[in-house]
Protein backbone atom coordinates (compact mmCIF):
# COMPACT_ATOMS: atom_id res chain seq x y z
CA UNK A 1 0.00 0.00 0.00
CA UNK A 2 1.46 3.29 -1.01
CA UNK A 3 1.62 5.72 1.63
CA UNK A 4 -0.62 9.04 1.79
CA UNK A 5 0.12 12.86 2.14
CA UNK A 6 3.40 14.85 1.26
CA UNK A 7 7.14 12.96 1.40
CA UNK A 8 8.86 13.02 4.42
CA UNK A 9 12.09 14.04 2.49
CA UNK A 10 11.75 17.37 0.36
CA UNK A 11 14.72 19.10 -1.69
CA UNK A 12 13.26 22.44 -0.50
CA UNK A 13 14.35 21.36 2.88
CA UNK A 14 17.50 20.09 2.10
CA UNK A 15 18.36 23.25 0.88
CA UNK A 16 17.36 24.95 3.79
CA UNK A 17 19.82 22.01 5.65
CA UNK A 18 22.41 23.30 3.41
CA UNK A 19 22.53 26.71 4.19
CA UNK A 20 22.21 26.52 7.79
CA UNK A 21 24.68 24.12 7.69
CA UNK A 22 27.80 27.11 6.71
CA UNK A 23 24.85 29.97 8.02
CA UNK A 24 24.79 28.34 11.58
CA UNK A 25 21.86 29.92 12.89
CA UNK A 26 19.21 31.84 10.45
CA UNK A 27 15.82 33.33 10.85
CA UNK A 28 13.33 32.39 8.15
CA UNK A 29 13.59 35.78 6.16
CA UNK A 30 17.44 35.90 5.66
CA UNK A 31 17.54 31.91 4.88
CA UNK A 32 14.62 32.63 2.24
CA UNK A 33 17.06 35.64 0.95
CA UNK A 34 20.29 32.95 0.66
CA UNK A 35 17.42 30.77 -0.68
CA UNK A 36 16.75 32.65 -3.47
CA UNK A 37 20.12 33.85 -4.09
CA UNK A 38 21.12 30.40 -4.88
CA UNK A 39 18.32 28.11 -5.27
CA UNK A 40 15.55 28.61 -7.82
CA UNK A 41 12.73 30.55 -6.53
CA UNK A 42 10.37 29.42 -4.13
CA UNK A 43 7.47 31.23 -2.01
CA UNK A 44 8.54 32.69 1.73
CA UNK A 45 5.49 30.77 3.02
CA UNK A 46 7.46 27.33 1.71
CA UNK A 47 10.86 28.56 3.37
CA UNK A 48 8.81 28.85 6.79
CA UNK A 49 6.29 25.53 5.97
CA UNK A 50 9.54 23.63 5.49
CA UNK A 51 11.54 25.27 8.74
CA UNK A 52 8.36 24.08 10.62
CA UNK A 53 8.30 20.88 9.40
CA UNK A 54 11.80 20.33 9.66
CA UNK A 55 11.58 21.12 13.59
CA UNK A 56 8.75 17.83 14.01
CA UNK A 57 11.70 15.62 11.87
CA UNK A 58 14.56 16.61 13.97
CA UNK A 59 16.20 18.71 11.05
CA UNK A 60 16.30 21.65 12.77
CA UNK A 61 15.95 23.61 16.25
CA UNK A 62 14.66 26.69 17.57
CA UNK A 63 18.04 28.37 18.69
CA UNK A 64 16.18 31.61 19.89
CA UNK A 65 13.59 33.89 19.82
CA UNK A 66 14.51 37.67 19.80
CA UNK A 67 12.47 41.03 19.79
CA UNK A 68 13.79 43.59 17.31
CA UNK A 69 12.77 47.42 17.44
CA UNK A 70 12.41 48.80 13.84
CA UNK A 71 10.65 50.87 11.85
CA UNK A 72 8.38 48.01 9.87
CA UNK A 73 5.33 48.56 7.74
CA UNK A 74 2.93 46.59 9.81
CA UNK A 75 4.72 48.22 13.62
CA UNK A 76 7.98 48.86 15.49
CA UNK A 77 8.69 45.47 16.77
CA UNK A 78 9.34 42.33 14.82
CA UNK A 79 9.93 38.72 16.78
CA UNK A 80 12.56 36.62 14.91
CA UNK A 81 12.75 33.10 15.66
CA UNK A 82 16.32 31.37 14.81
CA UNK A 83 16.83 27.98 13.46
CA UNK A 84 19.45 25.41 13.60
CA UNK A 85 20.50 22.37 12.52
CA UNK A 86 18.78 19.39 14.68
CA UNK A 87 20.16 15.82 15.11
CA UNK A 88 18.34 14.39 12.24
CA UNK A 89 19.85 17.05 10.08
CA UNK A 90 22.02 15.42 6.92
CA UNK A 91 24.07 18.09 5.05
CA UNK A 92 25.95 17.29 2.34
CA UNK A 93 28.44 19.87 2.31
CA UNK A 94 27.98 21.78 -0.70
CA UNK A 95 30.99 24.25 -2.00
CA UNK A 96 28.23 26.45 -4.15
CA UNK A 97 26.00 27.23 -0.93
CA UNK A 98 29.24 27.71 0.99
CA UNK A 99 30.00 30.14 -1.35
CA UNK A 100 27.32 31.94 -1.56
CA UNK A 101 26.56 32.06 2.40
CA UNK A 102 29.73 33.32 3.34
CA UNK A 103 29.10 36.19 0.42
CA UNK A 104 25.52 36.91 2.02
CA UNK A 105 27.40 36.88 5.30
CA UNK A 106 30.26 38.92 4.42
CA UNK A 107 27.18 41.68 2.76
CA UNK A 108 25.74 41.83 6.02
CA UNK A 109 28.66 42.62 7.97
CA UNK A 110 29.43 45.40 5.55
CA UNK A 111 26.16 46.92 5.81
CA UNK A 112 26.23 46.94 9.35
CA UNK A 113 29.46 48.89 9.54
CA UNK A 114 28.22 51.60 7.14
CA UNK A 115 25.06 52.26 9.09
């Protein structure tokens, strides 16, 4: 009997295993910006489906959960919740995403100093 509902595995979530893997931590927006960057191009709503789902397999943690003052469309406060690679998490080490999340990191570090 062939089993029901969505695959347990998903290459979506893989990817996402991938770039934590070099990111370390992430919060859903900047790994769907390294997503994109790399990756073809997916909706945000799959990025945070498959971070969800990935916490109920063991692929990833909640690291933290911070507040962050801003100036945002919808308020001044956002709430950022941080991933991580879980136990169950399999990367494969891939030199392209390493590349490309150590240029996203570098970016950020640079904007950060000009501000």
């Amino acid at each position: 009997m062939k089993a029901r509902g969505r695959p347990v595995k998903s290459q979506i979530r893989q990817n996402i295993v991938e770039i934590l893997n070099f990111l370390g931590e992430g919060y859903g927006y900047g790994i769907y910006k390294i997503y994109s960057e790399i990756f073809s191009k997916c909706a945000q709503k799959s990025i945070y489906y498959h971070l969800k789902k990935g916490i109920s397999t063991g692929e990833f943690i909640v690291k933290k959960i911070e507040k962050e003052k801003g100036d945002f469309s919808w308020g001044t406060e956002v709430e950022k919740t941080y991933y991580a690679l879980g136990p169950k998490a399999l990367p494969r080490e891939d030199p392209k995403v390493k590349e490309e999340v150590e240029k996203y990191v570098k970016a950020r570090k640079q904007a950060r100093q000009n501000n």
